[in-house]
PDB file of N, CA and C in Angstrom:
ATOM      1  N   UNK A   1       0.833  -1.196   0.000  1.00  0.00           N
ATOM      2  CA  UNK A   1       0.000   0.000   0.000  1.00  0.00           C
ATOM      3  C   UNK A   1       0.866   1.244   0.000  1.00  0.00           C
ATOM      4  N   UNK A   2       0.209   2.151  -0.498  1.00  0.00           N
ATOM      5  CA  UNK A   2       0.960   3.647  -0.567  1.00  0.00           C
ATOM      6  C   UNK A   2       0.315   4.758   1.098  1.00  0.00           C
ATOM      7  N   UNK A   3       1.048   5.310   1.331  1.00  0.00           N
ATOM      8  CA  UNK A   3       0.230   6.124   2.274  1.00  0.00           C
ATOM      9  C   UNK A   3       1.305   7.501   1.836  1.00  0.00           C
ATOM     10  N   UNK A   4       0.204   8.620   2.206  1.00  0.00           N
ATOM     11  CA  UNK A   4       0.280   9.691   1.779  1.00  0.00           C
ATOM     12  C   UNK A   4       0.273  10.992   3.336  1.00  0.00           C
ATOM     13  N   UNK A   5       1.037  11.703   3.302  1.00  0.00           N
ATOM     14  CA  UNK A   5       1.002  11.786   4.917  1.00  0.00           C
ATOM     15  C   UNK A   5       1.458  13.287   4.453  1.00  0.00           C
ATOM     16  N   UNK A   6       0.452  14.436   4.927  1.00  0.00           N
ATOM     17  CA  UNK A   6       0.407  16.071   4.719  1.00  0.00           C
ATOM     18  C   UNK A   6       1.283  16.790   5.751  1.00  0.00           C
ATOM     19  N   UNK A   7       1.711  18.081   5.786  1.00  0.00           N
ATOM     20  CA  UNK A   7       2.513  18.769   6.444  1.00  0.00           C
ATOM     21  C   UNK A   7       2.421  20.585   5.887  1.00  0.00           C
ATOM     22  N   UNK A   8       2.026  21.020   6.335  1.00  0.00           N
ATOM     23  CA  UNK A   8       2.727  22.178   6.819  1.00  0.00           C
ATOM     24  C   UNK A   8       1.590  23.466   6.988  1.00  0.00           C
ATOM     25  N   UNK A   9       0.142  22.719   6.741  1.00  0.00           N
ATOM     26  CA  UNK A   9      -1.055  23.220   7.098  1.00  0.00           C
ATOM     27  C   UNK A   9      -1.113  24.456   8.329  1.00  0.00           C
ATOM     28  N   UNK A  10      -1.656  25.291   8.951  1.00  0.00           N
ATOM     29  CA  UNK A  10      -1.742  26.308  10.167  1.00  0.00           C
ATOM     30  C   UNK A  10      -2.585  27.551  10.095  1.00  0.00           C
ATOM     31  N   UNK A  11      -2.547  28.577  10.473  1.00  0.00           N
ATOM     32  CA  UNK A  11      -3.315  29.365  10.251  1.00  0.00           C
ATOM     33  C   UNK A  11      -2.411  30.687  10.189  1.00  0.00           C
ATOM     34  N   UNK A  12      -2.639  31.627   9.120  1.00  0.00           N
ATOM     35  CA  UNK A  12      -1.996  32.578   8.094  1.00  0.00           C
ATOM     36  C   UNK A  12      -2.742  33.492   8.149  1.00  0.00           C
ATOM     37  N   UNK A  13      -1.911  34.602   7.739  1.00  0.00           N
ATOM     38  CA  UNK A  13      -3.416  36.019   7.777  1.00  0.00           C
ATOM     39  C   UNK A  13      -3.251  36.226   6.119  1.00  0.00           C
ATOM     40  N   UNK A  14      -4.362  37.093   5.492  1.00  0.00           N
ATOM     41  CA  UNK A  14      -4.596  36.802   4.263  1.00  0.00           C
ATOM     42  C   UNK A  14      -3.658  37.909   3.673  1.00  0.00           C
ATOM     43  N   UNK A  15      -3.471  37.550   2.656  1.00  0.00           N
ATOM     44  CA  UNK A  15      -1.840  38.207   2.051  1.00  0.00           C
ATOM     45  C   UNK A  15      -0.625  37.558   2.251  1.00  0.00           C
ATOM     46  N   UNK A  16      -0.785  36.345   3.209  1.00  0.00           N
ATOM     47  CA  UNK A  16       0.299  36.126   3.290  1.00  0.00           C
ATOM     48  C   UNK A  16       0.771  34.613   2.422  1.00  0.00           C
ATOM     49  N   UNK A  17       1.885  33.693   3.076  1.00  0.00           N
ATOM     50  CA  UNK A  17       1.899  32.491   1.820  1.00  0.00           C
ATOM     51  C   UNK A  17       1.795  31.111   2.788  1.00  0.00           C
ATOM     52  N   UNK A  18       2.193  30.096   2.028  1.00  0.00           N
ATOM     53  CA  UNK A  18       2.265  28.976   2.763  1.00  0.00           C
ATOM     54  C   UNK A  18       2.528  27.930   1.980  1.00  0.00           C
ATOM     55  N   UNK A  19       3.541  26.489   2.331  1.00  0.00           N
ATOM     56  CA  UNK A  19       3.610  25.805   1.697  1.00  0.00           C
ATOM     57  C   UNK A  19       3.324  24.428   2.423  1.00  0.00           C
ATOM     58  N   UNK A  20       2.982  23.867   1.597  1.00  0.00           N
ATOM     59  CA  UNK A  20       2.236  22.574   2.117  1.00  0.00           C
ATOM     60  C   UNK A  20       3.345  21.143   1.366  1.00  0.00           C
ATOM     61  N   UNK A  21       3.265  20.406   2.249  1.00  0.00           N
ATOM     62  CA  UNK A  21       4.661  19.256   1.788  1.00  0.00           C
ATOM     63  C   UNK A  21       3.172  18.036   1.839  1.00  0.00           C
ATOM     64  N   UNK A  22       3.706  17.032   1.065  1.00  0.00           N
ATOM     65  CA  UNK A  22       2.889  15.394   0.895  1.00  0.00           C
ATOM     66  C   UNK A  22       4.153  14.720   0.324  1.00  0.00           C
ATOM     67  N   UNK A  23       4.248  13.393   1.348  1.00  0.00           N
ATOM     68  CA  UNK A  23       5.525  12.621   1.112  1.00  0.00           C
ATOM     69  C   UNK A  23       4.891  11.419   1.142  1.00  0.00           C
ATOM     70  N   UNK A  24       4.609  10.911   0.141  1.00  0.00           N
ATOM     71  CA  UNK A  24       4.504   9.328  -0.168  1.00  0.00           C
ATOM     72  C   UNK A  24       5.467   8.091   0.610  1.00  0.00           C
ATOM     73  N   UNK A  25       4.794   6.761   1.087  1.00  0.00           N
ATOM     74  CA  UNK A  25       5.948   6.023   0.824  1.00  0.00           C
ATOM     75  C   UNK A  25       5.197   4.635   1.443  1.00  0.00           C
ATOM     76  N   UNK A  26       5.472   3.647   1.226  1.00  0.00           N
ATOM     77  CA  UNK A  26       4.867   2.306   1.501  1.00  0.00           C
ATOM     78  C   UNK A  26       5.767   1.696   0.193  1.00  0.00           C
ATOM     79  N   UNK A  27       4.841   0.612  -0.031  1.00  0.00           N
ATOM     80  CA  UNK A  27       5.055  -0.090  -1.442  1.00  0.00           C
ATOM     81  C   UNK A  27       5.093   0.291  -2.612  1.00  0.00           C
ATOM     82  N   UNK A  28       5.661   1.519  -2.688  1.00  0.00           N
ATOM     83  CA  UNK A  28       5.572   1.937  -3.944  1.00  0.00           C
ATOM     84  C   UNK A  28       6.198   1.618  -4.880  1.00  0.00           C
ATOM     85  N   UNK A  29       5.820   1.937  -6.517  1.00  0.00           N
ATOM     86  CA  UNK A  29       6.411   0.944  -7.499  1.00  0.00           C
ATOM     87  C   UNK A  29       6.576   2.440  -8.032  1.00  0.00           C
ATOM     88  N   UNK A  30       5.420   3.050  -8.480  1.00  0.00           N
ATOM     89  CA  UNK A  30       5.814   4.571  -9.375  1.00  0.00           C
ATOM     90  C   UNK A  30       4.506   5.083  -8.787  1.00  0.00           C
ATOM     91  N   UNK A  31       4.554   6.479  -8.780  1.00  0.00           N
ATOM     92  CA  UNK A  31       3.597   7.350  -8.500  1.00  0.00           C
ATOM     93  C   UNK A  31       3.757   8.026  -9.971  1.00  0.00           C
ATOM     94  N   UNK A  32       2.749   8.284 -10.680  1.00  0.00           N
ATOM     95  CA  UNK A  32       2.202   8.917 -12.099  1.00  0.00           C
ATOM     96  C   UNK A  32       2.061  10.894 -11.712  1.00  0.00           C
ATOM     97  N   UNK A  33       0.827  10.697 -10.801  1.00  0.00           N
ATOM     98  CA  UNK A  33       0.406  12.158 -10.982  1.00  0.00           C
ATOM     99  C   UNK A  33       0.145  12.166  -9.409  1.00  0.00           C
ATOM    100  N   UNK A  34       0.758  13.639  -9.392  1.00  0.00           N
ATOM    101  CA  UNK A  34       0.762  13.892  -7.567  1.00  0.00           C
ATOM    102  C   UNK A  34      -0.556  15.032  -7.170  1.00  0.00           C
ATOM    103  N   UNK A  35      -1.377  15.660  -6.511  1.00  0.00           N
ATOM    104  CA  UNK A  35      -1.893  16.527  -6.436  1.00  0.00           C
ATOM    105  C   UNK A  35      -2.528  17.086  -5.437  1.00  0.00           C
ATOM    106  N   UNK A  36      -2.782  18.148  -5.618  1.00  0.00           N
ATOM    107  CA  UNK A  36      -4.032  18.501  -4.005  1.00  0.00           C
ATOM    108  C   UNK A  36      -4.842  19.538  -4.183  1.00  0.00           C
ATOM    109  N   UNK A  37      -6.053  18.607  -3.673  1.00  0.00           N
ATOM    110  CA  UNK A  37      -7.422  18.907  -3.545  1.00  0.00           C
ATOM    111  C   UNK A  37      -7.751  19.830  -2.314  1.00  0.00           C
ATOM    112  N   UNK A  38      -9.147  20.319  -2.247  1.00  0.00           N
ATOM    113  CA  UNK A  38      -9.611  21.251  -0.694  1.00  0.00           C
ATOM    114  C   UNK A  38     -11.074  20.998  -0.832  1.00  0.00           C
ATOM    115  N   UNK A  39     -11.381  20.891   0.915  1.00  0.00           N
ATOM    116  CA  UNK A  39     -12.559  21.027   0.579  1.00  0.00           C
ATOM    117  C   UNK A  39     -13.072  21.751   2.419  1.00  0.00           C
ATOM    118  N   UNK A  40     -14.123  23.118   1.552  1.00  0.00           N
ATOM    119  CA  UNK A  40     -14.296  24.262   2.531  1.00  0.00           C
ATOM    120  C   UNK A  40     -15.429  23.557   3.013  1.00  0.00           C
ATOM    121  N   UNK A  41     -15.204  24.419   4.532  1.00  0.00           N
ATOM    122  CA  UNK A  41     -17.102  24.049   5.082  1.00  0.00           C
ATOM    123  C   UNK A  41     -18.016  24.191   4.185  1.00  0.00           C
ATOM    124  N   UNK A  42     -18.772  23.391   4.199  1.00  0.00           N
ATOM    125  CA  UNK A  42     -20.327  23.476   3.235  1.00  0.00           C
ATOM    126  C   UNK A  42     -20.050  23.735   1.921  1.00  0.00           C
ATOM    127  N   UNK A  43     -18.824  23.034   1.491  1.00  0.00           N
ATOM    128  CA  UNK A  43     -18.551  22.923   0.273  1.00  0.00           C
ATOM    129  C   UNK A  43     -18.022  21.532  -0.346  1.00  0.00           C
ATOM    130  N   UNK A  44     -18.053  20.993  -1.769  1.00  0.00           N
ATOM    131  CA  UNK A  44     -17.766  20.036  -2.124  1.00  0.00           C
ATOM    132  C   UNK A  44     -16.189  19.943  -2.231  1.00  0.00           C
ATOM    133  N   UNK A  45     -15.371  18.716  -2.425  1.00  0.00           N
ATOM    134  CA  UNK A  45     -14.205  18.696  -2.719  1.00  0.00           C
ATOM    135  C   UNK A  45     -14.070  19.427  -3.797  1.00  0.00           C
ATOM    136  N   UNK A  46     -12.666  20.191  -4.260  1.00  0.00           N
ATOM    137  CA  UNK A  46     -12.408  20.821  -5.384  1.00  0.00           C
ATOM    138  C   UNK A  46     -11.028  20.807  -5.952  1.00  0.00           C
ATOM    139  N   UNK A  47     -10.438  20.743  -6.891  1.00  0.00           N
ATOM    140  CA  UNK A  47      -8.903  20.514  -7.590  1.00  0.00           C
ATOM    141  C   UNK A  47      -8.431  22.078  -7.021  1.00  0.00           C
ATOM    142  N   UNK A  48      -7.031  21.801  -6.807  1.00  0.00           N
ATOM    143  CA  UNK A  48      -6.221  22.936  -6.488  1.00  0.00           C
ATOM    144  C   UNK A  48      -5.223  22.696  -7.816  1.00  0.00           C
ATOM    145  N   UNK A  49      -4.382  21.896  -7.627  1.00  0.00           N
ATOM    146  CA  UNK A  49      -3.407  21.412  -8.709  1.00  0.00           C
ATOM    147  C   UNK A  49      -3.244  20.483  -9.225  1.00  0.00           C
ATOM    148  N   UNK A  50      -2.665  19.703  -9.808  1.00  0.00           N
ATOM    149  CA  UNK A  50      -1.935  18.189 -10.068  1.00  0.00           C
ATOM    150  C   UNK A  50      -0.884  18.536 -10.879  1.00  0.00           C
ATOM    151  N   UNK A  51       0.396  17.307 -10.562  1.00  0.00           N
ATOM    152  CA  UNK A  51       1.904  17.411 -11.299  1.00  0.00           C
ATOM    153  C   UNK A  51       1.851  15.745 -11.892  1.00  0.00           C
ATOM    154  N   UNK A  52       1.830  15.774 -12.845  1.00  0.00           N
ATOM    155  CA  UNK A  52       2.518  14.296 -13.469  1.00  0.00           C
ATOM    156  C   UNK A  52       3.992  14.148 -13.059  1.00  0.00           C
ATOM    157  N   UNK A  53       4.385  12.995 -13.443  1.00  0.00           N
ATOM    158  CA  UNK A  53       5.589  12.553 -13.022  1.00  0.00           C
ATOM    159  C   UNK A  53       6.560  13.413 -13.961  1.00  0.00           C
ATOM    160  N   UNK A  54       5.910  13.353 -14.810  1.00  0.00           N
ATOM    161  CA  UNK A  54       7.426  14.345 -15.946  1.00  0.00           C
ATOM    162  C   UNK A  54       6.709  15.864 -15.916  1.00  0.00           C
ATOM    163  N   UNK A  55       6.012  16.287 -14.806  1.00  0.00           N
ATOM    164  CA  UNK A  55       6.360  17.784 -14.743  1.00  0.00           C
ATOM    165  C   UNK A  55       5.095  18.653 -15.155  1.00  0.00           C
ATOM    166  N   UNK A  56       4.446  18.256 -15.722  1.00  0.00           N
ATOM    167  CA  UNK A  56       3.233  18.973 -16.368  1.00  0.00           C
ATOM    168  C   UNK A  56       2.232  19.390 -15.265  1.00  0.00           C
ATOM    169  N   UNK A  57       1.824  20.735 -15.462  1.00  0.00           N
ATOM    170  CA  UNK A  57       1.148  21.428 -14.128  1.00  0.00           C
ATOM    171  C   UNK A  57      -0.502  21.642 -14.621  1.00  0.00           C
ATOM    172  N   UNK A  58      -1.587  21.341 -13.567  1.00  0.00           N
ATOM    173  CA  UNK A  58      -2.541  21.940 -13.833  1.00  0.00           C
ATOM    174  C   UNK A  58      -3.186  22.271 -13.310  1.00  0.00           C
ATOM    175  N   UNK A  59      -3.855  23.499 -13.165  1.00  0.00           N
ATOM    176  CA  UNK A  59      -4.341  24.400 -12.028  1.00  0.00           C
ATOM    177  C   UNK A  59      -5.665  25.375 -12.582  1.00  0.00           C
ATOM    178  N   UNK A  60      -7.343  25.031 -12.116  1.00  0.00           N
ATOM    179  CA  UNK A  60      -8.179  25.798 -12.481  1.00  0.00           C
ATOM    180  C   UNK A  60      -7.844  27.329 -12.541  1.00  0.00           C
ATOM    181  N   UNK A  61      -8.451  28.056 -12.703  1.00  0.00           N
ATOM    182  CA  UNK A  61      -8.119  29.565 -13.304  1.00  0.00           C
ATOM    183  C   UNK A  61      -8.100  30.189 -11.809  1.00  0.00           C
ATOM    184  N   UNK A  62      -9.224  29.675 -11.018  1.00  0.00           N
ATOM    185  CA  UNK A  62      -9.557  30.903  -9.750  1.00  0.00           C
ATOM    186  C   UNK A  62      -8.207  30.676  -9.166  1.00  0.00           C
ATOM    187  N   UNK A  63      -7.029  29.669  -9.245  1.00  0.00           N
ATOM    188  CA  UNK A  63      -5.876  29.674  -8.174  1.00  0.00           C
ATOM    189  C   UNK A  63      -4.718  29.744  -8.956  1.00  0.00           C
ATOM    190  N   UNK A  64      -4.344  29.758  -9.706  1.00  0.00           N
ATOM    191  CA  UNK A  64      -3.568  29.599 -10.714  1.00  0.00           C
ATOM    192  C   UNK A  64      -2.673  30.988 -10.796  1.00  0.00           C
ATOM    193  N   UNK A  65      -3.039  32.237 -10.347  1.00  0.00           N
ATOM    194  CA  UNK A  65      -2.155  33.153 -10.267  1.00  0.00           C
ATOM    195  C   UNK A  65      -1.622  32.956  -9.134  1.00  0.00           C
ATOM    196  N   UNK A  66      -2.053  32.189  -7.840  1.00  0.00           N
ATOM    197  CA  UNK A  66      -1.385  31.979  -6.667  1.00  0.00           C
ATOM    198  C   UNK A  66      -0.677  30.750  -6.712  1.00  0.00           C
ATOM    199  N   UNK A  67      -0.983  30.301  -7.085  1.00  0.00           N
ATOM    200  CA  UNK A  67      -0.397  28.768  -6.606  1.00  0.00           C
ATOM    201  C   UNK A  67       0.508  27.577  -7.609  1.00  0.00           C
ATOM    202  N   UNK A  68       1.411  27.301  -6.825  1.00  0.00           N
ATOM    203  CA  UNK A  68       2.508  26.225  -7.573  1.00  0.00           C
ATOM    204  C   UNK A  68       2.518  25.340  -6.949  1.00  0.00           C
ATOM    205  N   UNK A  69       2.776  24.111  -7.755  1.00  0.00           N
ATOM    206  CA  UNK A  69       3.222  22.712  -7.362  1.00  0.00           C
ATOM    207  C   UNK A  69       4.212  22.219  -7.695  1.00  0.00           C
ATOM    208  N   UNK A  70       4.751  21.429  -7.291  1.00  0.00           N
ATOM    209  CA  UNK A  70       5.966  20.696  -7.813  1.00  0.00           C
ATOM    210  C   UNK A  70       6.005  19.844  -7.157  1.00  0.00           C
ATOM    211  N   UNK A  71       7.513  19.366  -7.317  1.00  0.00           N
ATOM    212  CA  UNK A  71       7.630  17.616  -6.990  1.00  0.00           C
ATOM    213  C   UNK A  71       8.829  17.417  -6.695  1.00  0.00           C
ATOM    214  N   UNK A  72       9.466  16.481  -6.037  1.00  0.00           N
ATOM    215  CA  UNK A  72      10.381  16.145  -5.938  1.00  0.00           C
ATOM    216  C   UNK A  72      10.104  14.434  -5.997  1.00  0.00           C
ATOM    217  N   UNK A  73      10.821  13.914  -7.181  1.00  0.00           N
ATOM    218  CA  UNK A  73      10.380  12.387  -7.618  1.00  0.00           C
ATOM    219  C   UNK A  73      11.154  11.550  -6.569  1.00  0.00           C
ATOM    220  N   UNK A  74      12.982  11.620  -6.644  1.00  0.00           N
ATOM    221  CA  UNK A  74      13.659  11.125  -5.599  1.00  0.00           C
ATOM    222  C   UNK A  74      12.835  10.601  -4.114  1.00  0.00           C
ATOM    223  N   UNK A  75      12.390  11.893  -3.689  1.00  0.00           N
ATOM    224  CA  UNK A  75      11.529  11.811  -2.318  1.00  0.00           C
ATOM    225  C   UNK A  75      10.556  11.282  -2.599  1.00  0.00           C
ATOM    226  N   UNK A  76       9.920  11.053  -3.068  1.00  0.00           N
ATOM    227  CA  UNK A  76       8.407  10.659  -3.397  1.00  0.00           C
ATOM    228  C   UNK A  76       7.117  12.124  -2.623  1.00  0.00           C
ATOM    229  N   UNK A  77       7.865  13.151  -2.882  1.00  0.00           N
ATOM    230  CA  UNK A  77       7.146  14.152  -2.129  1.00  0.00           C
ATOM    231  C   UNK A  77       6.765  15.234  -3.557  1.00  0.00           C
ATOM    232  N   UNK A  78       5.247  16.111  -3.178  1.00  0.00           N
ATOM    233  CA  UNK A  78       5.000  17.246  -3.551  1.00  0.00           C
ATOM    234  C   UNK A  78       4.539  18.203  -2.805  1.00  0.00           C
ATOM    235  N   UNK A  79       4.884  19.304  -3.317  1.00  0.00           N
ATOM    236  CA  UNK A  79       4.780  20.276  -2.292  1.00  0.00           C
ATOM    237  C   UNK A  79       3.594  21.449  -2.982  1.00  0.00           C
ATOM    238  N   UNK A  80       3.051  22.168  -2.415  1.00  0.00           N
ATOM    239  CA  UNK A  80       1.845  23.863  -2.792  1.00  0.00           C
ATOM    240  C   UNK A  80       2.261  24.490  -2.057  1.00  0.00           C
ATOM    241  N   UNK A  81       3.041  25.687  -3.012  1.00  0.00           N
ATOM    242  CA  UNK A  81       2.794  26.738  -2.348  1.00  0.00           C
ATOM    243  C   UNK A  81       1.651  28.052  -2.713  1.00  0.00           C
ATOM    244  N   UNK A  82       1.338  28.534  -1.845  1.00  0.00           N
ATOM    245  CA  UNK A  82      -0.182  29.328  -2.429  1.00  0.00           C
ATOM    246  C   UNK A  82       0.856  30.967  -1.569  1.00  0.00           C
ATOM    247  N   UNK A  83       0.603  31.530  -2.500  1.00  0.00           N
ATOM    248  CA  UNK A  83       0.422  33.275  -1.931  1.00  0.00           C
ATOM    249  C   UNK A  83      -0.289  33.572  -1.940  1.00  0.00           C
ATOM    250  N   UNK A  84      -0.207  34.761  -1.752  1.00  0.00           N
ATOM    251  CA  UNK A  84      -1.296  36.098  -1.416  1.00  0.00           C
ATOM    252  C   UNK A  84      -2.896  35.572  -0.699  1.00  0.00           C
ATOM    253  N   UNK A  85      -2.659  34.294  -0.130  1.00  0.00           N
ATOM    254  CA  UNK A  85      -3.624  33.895   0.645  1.00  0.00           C
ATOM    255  C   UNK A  85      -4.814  34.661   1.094  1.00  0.00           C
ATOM    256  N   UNK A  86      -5.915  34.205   0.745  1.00  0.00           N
ATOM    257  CA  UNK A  86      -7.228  34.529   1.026  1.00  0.00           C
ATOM    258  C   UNK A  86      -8.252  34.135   1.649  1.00  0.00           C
ATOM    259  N   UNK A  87      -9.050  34.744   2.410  1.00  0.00           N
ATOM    260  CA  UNK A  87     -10.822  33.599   3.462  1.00  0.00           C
ATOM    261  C   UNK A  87     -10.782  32.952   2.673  1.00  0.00           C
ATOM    262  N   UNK A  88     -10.930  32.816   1.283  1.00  0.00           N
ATOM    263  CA  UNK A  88     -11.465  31.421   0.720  1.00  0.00           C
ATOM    264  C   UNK A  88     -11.046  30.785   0.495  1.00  0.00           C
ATOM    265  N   UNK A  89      -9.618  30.709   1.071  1.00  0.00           N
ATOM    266  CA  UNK A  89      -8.383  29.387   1.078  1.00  0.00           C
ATOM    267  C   UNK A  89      -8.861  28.578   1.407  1.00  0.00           C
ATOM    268  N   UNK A  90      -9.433  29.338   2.825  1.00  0.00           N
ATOM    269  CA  UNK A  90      -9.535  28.039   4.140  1.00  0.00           C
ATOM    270  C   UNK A  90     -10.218  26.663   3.454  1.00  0.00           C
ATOM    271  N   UNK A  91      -9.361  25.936   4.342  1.00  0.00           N
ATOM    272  CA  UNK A  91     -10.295  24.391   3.728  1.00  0.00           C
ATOM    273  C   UNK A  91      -9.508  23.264   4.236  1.00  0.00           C
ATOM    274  N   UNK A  92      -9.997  22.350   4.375  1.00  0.00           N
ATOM    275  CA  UNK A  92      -8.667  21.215   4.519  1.00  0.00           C
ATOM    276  C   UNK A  92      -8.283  20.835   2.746  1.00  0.00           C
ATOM    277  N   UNK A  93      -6.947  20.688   3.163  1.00  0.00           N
ATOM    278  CA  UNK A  93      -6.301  20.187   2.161  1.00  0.00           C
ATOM    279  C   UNK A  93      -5.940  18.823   1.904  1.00  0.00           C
ATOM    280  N   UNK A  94      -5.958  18.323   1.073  1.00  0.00           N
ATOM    281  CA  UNK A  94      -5.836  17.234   1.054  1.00  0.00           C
ATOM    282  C   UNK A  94      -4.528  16.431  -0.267  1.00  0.00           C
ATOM    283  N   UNK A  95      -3.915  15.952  -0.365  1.00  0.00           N
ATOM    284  CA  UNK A  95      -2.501  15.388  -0.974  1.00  0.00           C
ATOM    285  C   UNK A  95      -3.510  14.046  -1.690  1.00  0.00           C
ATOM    286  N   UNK A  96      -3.271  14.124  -2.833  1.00  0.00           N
ATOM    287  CA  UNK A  96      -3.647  12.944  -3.705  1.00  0.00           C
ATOM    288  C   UNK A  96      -1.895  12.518  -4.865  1.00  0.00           C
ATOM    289  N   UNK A  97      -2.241  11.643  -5.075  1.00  0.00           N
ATOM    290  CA  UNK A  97      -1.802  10.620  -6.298  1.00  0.00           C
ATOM    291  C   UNK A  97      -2.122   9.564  -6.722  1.00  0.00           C
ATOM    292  N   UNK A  98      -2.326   9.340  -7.749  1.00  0.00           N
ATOM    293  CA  UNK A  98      -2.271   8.005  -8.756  1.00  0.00           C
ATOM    294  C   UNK A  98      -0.610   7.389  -9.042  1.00  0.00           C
ATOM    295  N   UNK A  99      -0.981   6.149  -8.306  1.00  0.00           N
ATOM    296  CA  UNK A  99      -0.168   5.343  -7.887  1.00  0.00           C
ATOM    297  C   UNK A  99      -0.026   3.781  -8.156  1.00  0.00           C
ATOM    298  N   UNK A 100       1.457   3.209  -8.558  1.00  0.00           N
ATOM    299  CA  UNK A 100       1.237   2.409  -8.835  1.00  0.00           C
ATOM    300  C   UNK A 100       1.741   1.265  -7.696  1.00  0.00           C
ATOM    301  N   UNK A 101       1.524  -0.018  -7.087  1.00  0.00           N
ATOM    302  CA  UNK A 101       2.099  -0.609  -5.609  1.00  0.00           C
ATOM    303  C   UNK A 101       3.303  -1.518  -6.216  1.00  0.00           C
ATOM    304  N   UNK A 102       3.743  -1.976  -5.449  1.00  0.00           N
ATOM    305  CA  UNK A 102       5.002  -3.135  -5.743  1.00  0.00           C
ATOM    306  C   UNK A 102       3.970  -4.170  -5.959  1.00  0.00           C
ATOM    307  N   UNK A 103       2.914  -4.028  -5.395  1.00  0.00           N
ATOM    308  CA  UNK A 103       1.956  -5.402  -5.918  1.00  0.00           C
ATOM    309  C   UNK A 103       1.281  -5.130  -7.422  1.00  0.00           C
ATOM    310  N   UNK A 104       1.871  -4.354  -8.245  1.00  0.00           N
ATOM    311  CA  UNK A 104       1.138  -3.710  -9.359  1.00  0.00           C
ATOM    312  C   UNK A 104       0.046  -3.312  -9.702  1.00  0.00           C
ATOM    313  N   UNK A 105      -0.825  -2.924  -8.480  1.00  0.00           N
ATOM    314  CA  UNK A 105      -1.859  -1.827  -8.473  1.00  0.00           C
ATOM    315  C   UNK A 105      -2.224  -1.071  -8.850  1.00  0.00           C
ATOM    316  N   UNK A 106      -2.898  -0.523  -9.825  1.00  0.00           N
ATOM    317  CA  UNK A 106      -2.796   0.933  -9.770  1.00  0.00           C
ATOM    318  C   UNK A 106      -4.260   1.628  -8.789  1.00  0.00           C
ATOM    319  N   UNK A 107      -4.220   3.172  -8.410  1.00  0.00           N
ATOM    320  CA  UNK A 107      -5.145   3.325  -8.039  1.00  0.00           C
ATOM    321  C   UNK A 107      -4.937   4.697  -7.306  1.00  0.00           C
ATOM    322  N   UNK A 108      -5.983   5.403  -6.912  1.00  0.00           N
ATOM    323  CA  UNK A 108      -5.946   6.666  -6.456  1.00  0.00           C
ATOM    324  C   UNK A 108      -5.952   6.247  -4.892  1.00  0.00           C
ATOM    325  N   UNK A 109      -4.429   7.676  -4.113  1.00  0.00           N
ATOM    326  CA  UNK A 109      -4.579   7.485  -2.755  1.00  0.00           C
ATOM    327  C   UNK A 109      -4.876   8.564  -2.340  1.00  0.00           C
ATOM    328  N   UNK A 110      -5.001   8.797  -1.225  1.00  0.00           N
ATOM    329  CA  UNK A 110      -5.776  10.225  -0.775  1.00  0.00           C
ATOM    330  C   UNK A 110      -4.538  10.059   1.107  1.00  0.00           C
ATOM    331  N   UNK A 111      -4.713  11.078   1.185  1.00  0.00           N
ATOM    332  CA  UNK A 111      -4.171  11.685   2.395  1.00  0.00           C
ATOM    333  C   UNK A 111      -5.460  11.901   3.631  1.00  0.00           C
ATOM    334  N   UNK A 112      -4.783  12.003   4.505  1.00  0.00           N
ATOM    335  CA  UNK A 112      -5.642  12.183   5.482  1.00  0.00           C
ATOM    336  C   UNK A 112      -6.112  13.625   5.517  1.00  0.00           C
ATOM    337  N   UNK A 113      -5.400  14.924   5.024  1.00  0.00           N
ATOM    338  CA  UNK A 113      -5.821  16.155   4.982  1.00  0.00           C
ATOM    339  C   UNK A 113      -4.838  16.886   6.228  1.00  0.00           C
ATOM    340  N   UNK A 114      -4.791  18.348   5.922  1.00  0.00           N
ATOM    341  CA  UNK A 114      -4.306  19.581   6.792  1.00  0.00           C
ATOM    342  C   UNK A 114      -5.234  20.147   6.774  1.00  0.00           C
ATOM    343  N   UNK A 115      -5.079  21.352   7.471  1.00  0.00           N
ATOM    344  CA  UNK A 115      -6.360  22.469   7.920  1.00  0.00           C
ATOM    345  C   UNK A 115      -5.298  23.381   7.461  1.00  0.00           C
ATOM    346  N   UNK A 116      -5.612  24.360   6.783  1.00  0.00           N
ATOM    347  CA  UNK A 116      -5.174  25.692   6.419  1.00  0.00           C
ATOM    348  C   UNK A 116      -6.423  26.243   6.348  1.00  0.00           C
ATOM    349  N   UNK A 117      -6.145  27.586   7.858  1.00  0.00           N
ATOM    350  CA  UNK A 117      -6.744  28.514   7.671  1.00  0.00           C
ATOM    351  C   UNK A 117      -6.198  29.818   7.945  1.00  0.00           C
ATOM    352  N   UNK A 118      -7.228  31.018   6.583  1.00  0.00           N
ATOM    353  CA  UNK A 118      -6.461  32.099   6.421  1.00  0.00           C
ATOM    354  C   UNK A 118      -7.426  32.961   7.191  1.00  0.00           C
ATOM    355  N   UNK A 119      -7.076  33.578   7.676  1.00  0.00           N
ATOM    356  CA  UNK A 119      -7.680  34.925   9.125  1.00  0.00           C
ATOM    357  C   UNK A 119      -7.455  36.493   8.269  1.00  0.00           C
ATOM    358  N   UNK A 120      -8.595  37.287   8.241  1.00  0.00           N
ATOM    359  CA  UNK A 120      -8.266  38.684   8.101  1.00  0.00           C
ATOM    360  C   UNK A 120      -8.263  39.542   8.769  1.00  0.00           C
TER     361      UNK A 120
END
C-alpha cells in the first residue's frame, strides 16, 4: 500500500503564503500524478493542482495566479505553495496521487488532509 502523509497546514493572515509538503511512501512501485485537492465548510471537494511525473502542471483559473506545485520524484514528495492567501483558502487540504504498488496496483490514494486557515 501507498500512504500519503500532509505537512505544513496552520493558520496565516490573508496576504500572506504557505507551503504545504505530501511525502509518499509504503510499497511503492511509481507514482504517475501527484496533487491537491480542498474542501471548505459546506462545500464540495475541489482541484487545487496536479503534477505528473514528468512535470506537467494543472491548475483551475480561480488559483492559478497563486499557486505552484511541484515535486520532488527522488523523495516521493510534492509540495503547494499558495500566496497572497485569502478567506477562501480556508479548507482542509488534502494530498492525492495516482499510484502504482510493488503489488502492481494501480489506483488513487488520498491523504488524510491539513487544515489551512487564512484569518483577516
Amino acid at each position: 500500500q501507498v500512504q500519503l502523509v500532509e505537512s505544513g497546514g496552520g493558520l496565516v493572515q490573508a496576504g500572506g503564503s504557505l507551503r504545504l509538503s505530501c511525502a509518499a511512501s509504503g510499497s511503492i512501485f511509481a507514482i504517475f500524478t501527484m496533487g491537491w485537492y480542498r474542501q471548505a465548510p459546506g462545500k464540495q471537494r475541489e482541484l487545487v493542482a496536479t503534477i505528473t511525473s514528468g512535470g506537467s502542471t494543472n491548475y483551475p483559473d480561480s488559483v492559478k495566479d497563486r499557486v505552484t506545485i511541484s515535486r520532488d520524484n527522488p523523495k516521493n514528495t510534492v509540495y503547494l505553495q499558495i500566496n497572497s492567501l485569502k478567506p477562501e483558502d480556508t479548507a482542509v487540504y488534502y494530498c492525492y496521487a495516482y499510484a502504482e504498488s510493488i503489488a502492481r496496483v494501480r489506483r488513487d490514494y488520498w491523504g488524510q488532509g491539513t487544515q489551512v486557515t487564512v484569518s483577516s
